[in-house]
Protein backbone atom coordinates (compact mmCIF):
# COMPACT_ATOMS: atom_id res chain seq x y z
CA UNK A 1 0.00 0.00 0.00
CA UNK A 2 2.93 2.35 0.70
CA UNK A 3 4.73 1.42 -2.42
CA UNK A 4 1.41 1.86 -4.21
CA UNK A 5 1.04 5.50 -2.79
CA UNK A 6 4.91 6.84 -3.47
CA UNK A 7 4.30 5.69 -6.97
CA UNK A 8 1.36 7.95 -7.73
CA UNK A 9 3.53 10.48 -5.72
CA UNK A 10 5.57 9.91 -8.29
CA UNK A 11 3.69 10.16 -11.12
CA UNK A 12 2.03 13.15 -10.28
CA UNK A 13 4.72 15.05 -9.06
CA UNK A 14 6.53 14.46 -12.64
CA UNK A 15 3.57 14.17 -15.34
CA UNK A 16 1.12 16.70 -13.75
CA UNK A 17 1.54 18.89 -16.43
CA UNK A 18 0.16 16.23 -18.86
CA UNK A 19 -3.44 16.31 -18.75
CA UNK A 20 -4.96 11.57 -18.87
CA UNK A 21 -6.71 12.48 -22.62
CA UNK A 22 -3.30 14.00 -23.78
CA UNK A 23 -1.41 10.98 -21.75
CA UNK A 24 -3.69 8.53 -23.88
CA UNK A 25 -3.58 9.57 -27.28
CA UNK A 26 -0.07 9.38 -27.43
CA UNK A 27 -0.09 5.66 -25.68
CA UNK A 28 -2.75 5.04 -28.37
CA UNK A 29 -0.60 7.00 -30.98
CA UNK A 30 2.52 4.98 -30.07
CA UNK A 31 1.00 1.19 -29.69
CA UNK A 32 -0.46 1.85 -33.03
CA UNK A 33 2.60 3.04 -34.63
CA UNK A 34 4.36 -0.47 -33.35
CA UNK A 35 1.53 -2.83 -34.61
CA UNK A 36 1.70 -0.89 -37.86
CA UNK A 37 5.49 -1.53 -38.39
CA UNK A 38 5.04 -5.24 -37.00
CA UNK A 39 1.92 -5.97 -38.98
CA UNK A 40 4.07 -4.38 -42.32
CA UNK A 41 7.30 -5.68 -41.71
CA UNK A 42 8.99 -2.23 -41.71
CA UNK A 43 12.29 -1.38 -39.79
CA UNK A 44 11.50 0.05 -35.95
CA UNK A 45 13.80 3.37 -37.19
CA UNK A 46 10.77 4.52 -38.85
CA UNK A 47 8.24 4.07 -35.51
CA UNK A 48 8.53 8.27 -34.83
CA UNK A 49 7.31 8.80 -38.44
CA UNK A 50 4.49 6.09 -37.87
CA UNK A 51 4.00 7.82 -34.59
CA UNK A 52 3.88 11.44 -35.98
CA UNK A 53 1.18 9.66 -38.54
CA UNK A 54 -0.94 8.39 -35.87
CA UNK A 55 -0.95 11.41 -33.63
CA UNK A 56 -1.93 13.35 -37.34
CA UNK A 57 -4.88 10.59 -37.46
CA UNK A 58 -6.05 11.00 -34.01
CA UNK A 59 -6.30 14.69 -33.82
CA UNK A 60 -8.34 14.27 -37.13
CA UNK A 61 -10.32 11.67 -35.77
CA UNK A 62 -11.18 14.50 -32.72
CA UNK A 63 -12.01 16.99 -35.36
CA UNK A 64 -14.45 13.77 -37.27
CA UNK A 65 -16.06 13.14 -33.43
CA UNK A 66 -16.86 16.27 -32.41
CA UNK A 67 -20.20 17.11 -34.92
CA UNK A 68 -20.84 12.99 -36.40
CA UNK A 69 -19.15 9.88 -35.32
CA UNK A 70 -18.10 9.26 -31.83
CA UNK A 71 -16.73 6.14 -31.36
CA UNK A 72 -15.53 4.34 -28.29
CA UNK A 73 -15.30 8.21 -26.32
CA UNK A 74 -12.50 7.88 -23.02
CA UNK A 75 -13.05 10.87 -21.35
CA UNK A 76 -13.09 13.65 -23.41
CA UNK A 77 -11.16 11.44 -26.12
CA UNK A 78 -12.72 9.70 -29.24
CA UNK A 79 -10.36 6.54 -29.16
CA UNK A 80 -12.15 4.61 -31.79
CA UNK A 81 -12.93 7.51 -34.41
CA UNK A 82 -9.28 8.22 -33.92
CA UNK A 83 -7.85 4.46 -34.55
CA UNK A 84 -10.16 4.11 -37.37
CA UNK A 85 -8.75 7.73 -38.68
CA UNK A 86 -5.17 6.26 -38.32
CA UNK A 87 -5.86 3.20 -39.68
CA UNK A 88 -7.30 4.79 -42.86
CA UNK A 89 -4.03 6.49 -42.39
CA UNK A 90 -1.90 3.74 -42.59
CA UNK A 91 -3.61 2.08 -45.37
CA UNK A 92 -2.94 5.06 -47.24
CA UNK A 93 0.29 5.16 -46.44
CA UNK A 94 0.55 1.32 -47.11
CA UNK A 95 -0.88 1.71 -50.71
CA UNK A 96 1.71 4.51 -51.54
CA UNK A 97 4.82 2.89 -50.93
CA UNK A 98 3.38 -0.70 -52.44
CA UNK A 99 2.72 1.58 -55.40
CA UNK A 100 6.16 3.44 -55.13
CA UNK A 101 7.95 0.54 -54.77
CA UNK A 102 6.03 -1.37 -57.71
CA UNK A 103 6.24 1.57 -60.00
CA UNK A 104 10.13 2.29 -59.71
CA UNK A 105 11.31 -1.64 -59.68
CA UNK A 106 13.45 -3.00 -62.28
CA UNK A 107 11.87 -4.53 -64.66
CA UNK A 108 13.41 -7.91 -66.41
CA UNK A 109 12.42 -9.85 -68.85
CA UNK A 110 12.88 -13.53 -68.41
CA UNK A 111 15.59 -15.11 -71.21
């Protein structure tokens, strides 16, 4: 119970400038971020641009929530319009460099 207490000591005393919505989308913003470069097989040096992306979708997904869809709401945060904004995100992003990629390979012909 002590231990339990200095913790949120702790806590507070070093992220009480951080308001729990803020503190959340950028958990959200960085778990998404890693299951995106998992689930697409892309190297972990490019998790702060996937996590730049994300934050991008979920502050969208805010500005979707607030007059139509509110999804999932935590707080004052819409977590699900926001994951399904970054995951339109990502599939955009996906799409562009398959299409990158496909469009600047080196084409062969077989002999």
């Amino acid at each position: 119970m002590i231990h339990d207490a200095a913790i949120r000591r702790f806590l507070e005393a070093h992220l009480s400038w951080m308001s729990p919505s803020l503190a959340l989308a950028v958990a959200a913003a960085l778990v998404a971020a890693l299951v995106y470069a998992v689930v697409a097989a892309r190297p972990l040096k490019y998790v702060p641009c996937y996590g730049a992306l994300a934050l991008a979708g979920l502050a969208t997904g805010q500005v979707v929530a607030q007059d139509r869809l509110r999804w999932l709401p935590v707080g004052t945060l819409a977590l699900g319009t926001g994951l399904v904004v970054c995951a339109a995100l990502f599939l955009a992003l996906h799409l562009l460099m398959l299409w990158y990629t496909g469009a600047h390979r080196t084409r062969t012909r077989a002999p």
